[in-house]
N, C-alpha and C. Protein backbone atom coordinates (compact mmCIF):
# COMPACT_ATOMS: atom_id res chain seq x y z
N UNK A 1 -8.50 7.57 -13.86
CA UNK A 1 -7.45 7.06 -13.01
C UNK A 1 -6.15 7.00 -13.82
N UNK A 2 -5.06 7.57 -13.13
CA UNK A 2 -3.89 7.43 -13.66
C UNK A 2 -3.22 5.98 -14.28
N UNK A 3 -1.95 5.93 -14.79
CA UNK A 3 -1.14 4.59 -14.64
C UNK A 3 -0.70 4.09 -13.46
N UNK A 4 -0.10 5.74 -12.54
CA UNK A 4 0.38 5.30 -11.39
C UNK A 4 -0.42 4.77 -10.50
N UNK A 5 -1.65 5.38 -10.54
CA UNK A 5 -2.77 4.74 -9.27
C UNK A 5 -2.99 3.34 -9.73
N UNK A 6 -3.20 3.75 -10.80
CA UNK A 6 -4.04 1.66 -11.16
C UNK A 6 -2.78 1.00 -10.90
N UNK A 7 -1.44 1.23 -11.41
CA UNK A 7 -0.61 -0.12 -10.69
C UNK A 7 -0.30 -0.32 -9.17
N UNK A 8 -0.29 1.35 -8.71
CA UNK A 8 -0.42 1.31 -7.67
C UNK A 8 -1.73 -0.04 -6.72
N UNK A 9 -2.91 0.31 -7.54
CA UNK A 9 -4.15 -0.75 -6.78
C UNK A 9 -3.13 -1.79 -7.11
N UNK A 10 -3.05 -2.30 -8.33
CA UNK A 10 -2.72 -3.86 -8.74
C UNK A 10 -2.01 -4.20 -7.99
N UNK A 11 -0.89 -3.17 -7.35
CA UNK A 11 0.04 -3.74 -6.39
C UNK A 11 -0.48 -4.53 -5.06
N UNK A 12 -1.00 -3.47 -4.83
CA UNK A 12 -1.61 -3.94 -3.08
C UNK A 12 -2.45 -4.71 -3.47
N UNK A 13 -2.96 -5.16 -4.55
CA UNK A 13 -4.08 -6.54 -4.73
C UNK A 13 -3.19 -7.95 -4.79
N UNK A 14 -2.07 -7.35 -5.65
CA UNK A 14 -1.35 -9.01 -5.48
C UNK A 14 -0.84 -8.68 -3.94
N UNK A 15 -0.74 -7.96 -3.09
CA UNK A 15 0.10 -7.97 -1.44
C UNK A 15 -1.07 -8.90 -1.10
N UNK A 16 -1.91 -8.28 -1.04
CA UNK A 16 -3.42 -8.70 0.01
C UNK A 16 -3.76 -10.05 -0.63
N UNK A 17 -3.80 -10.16 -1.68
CA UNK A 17 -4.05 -12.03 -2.22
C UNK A 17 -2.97 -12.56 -1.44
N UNK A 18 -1.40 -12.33 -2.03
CA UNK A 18 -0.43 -13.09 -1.02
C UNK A 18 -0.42 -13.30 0.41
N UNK A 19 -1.07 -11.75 1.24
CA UNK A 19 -0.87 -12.47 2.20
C UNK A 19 -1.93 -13.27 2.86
N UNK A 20 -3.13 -12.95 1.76
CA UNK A 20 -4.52 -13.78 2.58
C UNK A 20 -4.18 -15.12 1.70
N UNK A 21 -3.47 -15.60 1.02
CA UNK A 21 -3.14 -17.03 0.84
C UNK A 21 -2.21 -17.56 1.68
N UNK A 22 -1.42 -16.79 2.58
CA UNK A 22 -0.27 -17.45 3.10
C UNK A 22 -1.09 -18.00 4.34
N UNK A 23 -1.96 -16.57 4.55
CA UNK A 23 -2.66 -17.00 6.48
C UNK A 23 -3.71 -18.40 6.20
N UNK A 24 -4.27 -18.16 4.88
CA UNK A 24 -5.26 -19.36 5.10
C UNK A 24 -4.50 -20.95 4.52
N UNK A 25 -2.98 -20.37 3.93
CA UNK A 25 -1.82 -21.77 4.28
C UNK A 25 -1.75 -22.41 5.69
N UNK A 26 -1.69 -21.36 5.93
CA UNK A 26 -1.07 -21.79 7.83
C UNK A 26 -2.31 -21.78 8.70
N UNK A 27 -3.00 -21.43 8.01
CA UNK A 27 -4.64 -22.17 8.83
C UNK A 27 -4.79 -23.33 8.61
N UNK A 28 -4.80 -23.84 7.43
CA UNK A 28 -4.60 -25.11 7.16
C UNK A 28 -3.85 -26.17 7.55
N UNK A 29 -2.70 -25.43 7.59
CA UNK A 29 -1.88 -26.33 8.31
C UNK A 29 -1.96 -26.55 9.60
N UNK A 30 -2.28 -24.99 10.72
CA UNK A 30 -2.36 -25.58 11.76
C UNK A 30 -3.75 -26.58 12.03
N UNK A 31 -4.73 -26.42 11.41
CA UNK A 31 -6.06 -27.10 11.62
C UNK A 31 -5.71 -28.28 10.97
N UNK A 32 -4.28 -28.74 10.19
CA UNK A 32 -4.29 -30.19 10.12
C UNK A 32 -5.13 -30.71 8.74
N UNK A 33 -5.39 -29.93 8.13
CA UNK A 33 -6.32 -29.88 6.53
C UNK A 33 -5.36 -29.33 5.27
N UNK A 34 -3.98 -29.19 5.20
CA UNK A 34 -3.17 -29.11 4.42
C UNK A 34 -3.55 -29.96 3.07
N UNK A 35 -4.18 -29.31 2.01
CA UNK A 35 -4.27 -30.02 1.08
C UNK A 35 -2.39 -31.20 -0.17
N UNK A 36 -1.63 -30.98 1.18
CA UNK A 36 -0.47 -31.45 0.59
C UNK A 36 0.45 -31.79 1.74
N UNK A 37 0.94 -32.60 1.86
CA UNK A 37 2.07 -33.39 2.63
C UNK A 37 3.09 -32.10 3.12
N UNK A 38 2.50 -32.35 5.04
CA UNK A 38 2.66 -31.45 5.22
C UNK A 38 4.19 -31.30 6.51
N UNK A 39 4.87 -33.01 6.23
CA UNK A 39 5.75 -32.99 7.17
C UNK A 39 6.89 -32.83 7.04
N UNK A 40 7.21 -32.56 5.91
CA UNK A 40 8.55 -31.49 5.39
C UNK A 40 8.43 -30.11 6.19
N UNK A 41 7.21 -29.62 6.30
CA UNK A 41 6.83 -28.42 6.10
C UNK A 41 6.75 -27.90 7.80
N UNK A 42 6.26 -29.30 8.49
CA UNK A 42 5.60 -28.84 10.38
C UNK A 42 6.21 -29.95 10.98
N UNK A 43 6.66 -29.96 12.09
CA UNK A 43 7.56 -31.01 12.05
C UNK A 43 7.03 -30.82 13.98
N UNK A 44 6.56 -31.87 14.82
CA UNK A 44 6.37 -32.08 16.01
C UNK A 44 7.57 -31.88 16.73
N UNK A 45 8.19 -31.87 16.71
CA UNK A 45 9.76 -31.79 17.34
C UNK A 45 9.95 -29.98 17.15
N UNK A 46 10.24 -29.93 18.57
CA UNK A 46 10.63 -28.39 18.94
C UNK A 46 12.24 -27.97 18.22
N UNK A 47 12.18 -27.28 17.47
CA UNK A 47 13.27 -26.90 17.15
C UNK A 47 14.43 -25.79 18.19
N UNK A 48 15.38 -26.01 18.18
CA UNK A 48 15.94 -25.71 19.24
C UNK A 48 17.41 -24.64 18.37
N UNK A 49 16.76 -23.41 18.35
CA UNK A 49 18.05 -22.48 17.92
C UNK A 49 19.43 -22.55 17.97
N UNK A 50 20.22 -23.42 16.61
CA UNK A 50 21.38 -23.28 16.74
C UNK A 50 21.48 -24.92 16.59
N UNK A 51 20.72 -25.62 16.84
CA UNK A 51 21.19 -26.76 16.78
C UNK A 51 20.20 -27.67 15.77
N UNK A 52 20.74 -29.12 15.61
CA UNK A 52 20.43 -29.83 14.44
C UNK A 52 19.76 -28.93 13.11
N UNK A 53 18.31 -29.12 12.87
CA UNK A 53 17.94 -28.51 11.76
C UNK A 53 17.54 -26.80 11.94
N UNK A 54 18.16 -26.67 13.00
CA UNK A 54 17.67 -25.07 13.57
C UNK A 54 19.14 -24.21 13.56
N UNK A 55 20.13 -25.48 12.96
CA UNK A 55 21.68 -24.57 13.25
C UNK A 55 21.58 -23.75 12.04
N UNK A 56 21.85 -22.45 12.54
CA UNK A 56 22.49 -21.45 11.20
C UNK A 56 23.53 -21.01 11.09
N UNK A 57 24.59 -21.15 11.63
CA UNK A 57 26.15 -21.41 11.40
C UNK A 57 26.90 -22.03 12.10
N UNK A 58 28.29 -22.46 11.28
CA UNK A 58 29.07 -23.16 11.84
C UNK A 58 29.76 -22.51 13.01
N UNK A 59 29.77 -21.24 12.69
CA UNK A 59 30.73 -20.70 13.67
C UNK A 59 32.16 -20.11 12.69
N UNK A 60 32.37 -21.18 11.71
CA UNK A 60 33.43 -21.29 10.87
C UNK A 60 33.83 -20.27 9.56
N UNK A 61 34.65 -19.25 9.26
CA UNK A 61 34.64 -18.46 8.47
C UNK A 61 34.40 -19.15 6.99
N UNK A 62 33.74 -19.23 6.29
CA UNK A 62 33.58 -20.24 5.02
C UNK A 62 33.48 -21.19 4.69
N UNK A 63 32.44 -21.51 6.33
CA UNK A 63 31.91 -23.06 6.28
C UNK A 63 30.70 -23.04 6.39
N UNK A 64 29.52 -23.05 5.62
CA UNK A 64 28.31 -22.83 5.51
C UNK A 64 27.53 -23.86 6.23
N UNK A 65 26.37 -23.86 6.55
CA UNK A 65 25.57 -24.90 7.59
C UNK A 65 25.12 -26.23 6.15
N UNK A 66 25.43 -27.67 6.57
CA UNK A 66 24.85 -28.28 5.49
C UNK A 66 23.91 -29.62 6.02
N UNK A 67 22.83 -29.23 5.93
CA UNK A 67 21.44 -29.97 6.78
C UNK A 67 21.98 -31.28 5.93
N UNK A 68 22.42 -31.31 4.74
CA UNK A 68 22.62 -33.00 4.73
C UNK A 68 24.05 -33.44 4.29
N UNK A 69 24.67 -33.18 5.60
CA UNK A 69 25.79 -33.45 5.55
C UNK A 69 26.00 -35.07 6.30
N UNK A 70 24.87 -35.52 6.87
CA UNK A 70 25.53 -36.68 7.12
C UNK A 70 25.36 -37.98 6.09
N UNK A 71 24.36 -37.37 4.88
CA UNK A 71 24.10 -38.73 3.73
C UNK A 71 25.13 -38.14 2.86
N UNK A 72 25.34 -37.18 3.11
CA UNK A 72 27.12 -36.58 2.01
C UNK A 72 28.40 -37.13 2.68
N UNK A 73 28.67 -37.67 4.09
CA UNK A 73 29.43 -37.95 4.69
C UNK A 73 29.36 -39.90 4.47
N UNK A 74 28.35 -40.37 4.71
CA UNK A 74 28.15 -41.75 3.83
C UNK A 74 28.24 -42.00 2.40
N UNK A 75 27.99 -41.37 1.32
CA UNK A 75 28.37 -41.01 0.20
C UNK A 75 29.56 -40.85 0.12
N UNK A 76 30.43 -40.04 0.50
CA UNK A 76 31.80 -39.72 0.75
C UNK A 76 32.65 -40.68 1.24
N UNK A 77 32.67 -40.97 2.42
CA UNK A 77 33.56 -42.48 2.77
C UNK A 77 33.17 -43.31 2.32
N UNK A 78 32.07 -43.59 1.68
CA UNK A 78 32.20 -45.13 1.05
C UNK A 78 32.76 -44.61 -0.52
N UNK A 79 32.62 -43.46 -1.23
CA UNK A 79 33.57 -43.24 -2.06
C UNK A 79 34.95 -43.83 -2.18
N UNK A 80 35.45 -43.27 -0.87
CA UNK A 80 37.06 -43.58 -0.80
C UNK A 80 37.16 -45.21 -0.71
N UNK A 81 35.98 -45.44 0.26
CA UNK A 81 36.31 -47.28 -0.02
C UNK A 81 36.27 -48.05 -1.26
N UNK A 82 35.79 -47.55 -1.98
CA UNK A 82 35.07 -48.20 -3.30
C UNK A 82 36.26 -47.82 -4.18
N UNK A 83 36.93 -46.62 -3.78
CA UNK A 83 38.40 -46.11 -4.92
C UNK A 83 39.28 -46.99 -4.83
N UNK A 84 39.83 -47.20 -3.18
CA UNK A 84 40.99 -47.85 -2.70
C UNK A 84 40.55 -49.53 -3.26
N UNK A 85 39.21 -50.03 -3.15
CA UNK A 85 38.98 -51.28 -3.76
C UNK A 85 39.30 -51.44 -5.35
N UNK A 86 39.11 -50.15 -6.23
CA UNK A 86 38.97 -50.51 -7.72
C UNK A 86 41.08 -50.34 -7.63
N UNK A 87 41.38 -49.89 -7.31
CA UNK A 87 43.22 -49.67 -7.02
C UNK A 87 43.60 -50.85 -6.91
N UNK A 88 45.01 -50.70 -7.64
CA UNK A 88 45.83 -51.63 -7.18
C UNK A 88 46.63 -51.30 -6.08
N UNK A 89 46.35 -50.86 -5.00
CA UNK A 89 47.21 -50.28 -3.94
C UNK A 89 47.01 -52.12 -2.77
N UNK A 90 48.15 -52.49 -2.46
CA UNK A 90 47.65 -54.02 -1.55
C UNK A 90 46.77 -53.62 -0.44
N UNK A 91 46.24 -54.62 -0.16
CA UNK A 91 45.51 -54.65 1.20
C UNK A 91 45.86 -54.49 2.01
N UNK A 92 47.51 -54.87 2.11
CA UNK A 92 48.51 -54.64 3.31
C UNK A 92 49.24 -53.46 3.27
N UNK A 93 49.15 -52.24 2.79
CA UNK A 93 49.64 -50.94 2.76
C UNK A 93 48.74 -50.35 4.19
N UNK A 94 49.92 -49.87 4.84
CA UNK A 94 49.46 -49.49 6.08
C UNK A 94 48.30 -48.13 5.52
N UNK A 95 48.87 -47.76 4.67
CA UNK A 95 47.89 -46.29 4.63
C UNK A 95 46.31 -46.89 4.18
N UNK A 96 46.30 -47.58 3.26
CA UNK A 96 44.96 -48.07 3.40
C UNK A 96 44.44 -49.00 4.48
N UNK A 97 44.62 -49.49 4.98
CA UNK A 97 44.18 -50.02 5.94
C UNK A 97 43.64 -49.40 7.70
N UNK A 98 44.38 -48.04 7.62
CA UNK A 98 43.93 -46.80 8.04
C UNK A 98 43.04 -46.17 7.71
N UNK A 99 43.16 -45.76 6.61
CA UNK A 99 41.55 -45.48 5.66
C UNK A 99 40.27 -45.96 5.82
N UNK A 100 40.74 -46.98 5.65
CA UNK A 100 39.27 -47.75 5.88
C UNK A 100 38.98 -48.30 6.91
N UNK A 101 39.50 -48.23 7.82
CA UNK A 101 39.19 -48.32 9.29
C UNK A 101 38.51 -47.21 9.77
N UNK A 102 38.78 -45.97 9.13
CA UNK A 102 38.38 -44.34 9.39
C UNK A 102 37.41 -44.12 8.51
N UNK A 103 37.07 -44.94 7.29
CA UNK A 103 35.73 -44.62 6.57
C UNK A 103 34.80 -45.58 7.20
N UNK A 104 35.27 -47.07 7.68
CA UNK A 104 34.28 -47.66 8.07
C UNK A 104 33.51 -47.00 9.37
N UNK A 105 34.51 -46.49 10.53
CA UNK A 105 33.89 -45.71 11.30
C UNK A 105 32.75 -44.76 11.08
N UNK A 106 33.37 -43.79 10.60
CA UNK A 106 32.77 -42.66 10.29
C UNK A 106 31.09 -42.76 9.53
N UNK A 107 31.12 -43.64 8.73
CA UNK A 107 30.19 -44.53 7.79
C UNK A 107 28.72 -45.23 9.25
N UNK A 108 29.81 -45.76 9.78
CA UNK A 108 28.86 -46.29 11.13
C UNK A 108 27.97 -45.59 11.62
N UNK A 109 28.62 -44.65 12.13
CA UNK A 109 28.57 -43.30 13.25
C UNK A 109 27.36 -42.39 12.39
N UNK A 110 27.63 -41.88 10.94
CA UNK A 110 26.66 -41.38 10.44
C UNK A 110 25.20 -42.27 10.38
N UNK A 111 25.32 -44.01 9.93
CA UNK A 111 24.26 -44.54 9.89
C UNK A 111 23.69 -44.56 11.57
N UNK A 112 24.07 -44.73 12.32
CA UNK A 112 23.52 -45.35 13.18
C UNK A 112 23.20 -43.59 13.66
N UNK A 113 23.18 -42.60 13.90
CA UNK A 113 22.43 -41.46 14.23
C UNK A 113 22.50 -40.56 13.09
N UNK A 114 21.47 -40.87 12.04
CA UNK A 114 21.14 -40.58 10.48
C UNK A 114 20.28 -38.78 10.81
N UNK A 115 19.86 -38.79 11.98
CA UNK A 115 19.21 -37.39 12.58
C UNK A 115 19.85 -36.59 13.56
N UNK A 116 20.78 -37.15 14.10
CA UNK A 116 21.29 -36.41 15.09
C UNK A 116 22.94 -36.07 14.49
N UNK A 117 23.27 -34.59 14.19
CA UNK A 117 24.64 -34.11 13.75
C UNK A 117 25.22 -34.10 14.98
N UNK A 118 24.63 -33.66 15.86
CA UNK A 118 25.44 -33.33 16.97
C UNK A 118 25.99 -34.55 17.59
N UNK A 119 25.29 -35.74 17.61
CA UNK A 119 25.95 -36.96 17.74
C UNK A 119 27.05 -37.95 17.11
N UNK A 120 26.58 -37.74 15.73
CA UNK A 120 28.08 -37.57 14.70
C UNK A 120 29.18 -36.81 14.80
N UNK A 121 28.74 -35.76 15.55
CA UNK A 121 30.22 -35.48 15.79
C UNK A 121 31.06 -35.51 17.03
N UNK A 122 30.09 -35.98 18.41
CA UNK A 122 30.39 -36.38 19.45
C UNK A 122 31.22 -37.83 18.85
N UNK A 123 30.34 -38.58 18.10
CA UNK A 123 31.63 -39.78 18.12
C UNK A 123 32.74 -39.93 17.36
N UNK A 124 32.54 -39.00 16.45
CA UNK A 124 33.79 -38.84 15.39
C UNK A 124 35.03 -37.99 15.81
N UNK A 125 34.95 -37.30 16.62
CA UNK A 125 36.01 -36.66 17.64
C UNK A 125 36.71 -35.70 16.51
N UNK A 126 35.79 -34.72 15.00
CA UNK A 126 36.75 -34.14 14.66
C UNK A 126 36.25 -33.21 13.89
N UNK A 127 35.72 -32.45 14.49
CA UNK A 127 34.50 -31.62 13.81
C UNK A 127 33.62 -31.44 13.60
N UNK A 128 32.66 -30.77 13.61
CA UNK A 128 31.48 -30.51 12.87
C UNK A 128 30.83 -31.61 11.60
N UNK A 129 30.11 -32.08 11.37
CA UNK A 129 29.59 -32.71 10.44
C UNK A 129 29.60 -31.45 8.84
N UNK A 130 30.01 -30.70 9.13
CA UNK A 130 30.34 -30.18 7.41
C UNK A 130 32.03 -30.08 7.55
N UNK A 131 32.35 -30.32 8.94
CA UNK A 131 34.24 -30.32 8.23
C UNK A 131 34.69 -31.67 8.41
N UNK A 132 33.62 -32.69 8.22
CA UNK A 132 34.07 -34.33 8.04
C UNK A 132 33.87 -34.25 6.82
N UNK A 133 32.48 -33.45 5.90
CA UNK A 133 32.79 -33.55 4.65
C UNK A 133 33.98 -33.20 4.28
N UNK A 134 34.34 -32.03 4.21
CA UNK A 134 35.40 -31.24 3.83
C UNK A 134 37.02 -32.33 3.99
N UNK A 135 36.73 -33.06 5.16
CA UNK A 135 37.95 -34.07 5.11
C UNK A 135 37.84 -35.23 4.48
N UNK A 136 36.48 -35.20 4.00
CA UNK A 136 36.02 -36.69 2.83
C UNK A 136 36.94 -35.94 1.35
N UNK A 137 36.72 -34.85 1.16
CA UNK A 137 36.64 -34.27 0.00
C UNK A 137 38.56 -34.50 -0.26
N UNK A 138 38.99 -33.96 0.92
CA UNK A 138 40.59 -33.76 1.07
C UNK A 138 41.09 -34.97 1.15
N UNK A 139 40.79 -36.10 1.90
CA UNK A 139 41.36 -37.44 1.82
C UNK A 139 41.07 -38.03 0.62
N UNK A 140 40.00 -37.31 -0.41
CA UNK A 140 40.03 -38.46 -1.89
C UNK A 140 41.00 -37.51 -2.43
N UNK A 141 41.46 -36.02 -2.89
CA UNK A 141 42.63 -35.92 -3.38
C UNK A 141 43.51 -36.51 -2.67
N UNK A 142 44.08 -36.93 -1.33
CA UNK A 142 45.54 -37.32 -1.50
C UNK A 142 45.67 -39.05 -1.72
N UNK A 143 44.27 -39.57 -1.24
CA UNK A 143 44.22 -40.83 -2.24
C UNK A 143 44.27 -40.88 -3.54
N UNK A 144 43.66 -40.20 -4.04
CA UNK A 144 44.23 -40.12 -5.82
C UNK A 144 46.10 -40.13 -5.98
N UNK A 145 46.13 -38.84 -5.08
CA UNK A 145 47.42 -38.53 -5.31
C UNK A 145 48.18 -40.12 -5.48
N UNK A 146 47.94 -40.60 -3.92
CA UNK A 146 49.19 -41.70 -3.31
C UNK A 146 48.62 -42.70 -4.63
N UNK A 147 47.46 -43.35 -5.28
CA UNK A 147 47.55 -44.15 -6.04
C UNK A 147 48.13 -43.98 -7.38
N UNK A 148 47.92 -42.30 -8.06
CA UNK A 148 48.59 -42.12 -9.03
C UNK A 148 50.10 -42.57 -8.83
N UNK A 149 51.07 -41.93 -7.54
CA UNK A 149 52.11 -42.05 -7.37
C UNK A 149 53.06 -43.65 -6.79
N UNK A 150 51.87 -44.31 -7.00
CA UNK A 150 52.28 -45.39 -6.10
C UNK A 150 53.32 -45.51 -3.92
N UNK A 151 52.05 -44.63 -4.01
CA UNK A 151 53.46 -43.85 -2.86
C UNK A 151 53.80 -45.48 -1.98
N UNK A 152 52.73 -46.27 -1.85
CA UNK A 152 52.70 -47.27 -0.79
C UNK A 152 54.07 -48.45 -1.32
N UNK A 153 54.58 -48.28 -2.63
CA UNK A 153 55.99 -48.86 -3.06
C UNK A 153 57.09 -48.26 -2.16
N UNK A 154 56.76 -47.21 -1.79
CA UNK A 154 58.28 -46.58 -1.16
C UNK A 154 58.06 -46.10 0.37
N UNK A 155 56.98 -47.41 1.02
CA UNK A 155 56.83 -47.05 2.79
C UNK A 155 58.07 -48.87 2.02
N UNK A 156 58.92 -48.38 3.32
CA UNK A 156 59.33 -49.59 4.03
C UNK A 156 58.33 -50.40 4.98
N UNK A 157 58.19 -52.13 4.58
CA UNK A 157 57.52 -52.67 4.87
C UNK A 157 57.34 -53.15 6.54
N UNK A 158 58.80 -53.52 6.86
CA UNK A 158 59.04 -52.97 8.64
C UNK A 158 59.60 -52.33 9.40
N UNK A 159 57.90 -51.39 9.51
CA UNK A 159 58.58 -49.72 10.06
C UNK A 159 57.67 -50.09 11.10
N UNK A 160 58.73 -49.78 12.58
CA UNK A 160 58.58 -49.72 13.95
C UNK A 160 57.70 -48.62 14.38
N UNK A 161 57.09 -48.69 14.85
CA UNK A 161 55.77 -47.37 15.16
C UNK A 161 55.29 -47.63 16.79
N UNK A 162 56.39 -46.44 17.39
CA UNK A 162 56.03 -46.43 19.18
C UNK A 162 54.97 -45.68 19.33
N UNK A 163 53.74 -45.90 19.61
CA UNK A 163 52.39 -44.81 20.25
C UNK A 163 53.24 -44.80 21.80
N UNK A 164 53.02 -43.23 21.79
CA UNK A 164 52.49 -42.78 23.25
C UNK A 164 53.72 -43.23 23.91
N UNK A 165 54.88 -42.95 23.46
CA UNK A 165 56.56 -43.56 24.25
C UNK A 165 56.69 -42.94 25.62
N UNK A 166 57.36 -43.68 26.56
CA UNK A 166 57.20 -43.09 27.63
C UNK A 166 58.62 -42.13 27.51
N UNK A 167 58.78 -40.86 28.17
CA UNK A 167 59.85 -40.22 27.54
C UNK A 167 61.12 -41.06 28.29
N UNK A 168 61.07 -41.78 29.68
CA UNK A 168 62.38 -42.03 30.54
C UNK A 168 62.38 -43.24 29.37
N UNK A 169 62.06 -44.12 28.54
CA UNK A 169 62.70 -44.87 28.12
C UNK A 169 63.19 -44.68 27.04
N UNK A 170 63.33 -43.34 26.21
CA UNK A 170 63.81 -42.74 25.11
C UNK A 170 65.08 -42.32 25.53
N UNK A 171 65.42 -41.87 27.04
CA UNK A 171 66.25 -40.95 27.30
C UNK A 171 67.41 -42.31 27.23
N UNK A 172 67.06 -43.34 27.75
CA UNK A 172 67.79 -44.88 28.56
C UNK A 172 68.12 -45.07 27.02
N UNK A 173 67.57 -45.04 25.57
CA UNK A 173 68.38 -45.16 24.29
C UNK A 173 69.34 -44.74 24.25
N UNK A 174 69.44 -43.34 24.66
CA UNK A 174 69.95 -42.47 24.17
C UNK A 174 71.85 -42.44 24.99
């Protein structure tokens, strides 16, 4: 017998071991005799293409799918809370106090549906659960920024802020 034939056999012997170990894996598993913890692995819940742990893209050009984006999204805003606390930035700086009204949310919203993305982002009104990371990531640079810079020294302390002006009473200023 040649070299080529005999590696040739050896080949198709490791195919045929692999794949008669994989079928008598998944015999096992389906018969429920998994010699190893097997609910990472089989999960009772119908997976549903495209969504929660079945999503395979965002949709988003260079936004990759991230199955644990919502304990990265709790990780993340309580980051920023824990920064703005070790800061000397006051308590009464409007920009923090925004912040953390928007991490405490967000923080909520992830704990209280810890399995459901699609519900995190129904209540967060701003994306996808990998572009809330992406805005965890972006709101701690410009918090760095504003604390390096002290920016919250140079808001004037009473600044008038109209939500939602009706336009006929802008015009009656004017």
């Amino acid at each position: 017998m040649s070299f080529l034939q005999l590696s040739s056999r050896t080949m198709l012997s490791r195919v045929a071991r692999t794949i008669n170990s994989r079928f008598a894996s998944a015999a096992s598993v389906v018969s429920g005799t998994a010699p190893y913890s097997s609910s990472s692995y089989v999960s009772s819940e119908a997976l549903v293409p495209g969504i929660g742990k079945a999503k395979t893209s965002t949709g988003l050009v260079g936004l990759e799918v991230d199955h644990d984006a919502i304990p990265k999204i709790i990780a993340k805003y309580q980051l920023l809370l824990d920064t703005m606390a070790a800061s000397d930035m006051p308590e009464s700086a409007f920009y923090r106090s925004t912040l953390e009204k928007l991490c405490r949310y967000r923080i909520q919203a992830a704990q209280e549906n810890p399995d459901d993305p699609e519900k995190v982002e129904e209540i967060c009104n701003c994306g996808q659960v990998e572009e809330l990371v992406l805005q965890a990531d972006d709101e701690m640079e410009v918090l760095q920024m504003y604390i390096r810079n002290r920016w919250w020294e140079e808001v004037e302390q009473d600044v008038d802020i109209l939500y939602d002006p009706d336009p006929e009473d802008l015009d009656d200023e004017e």
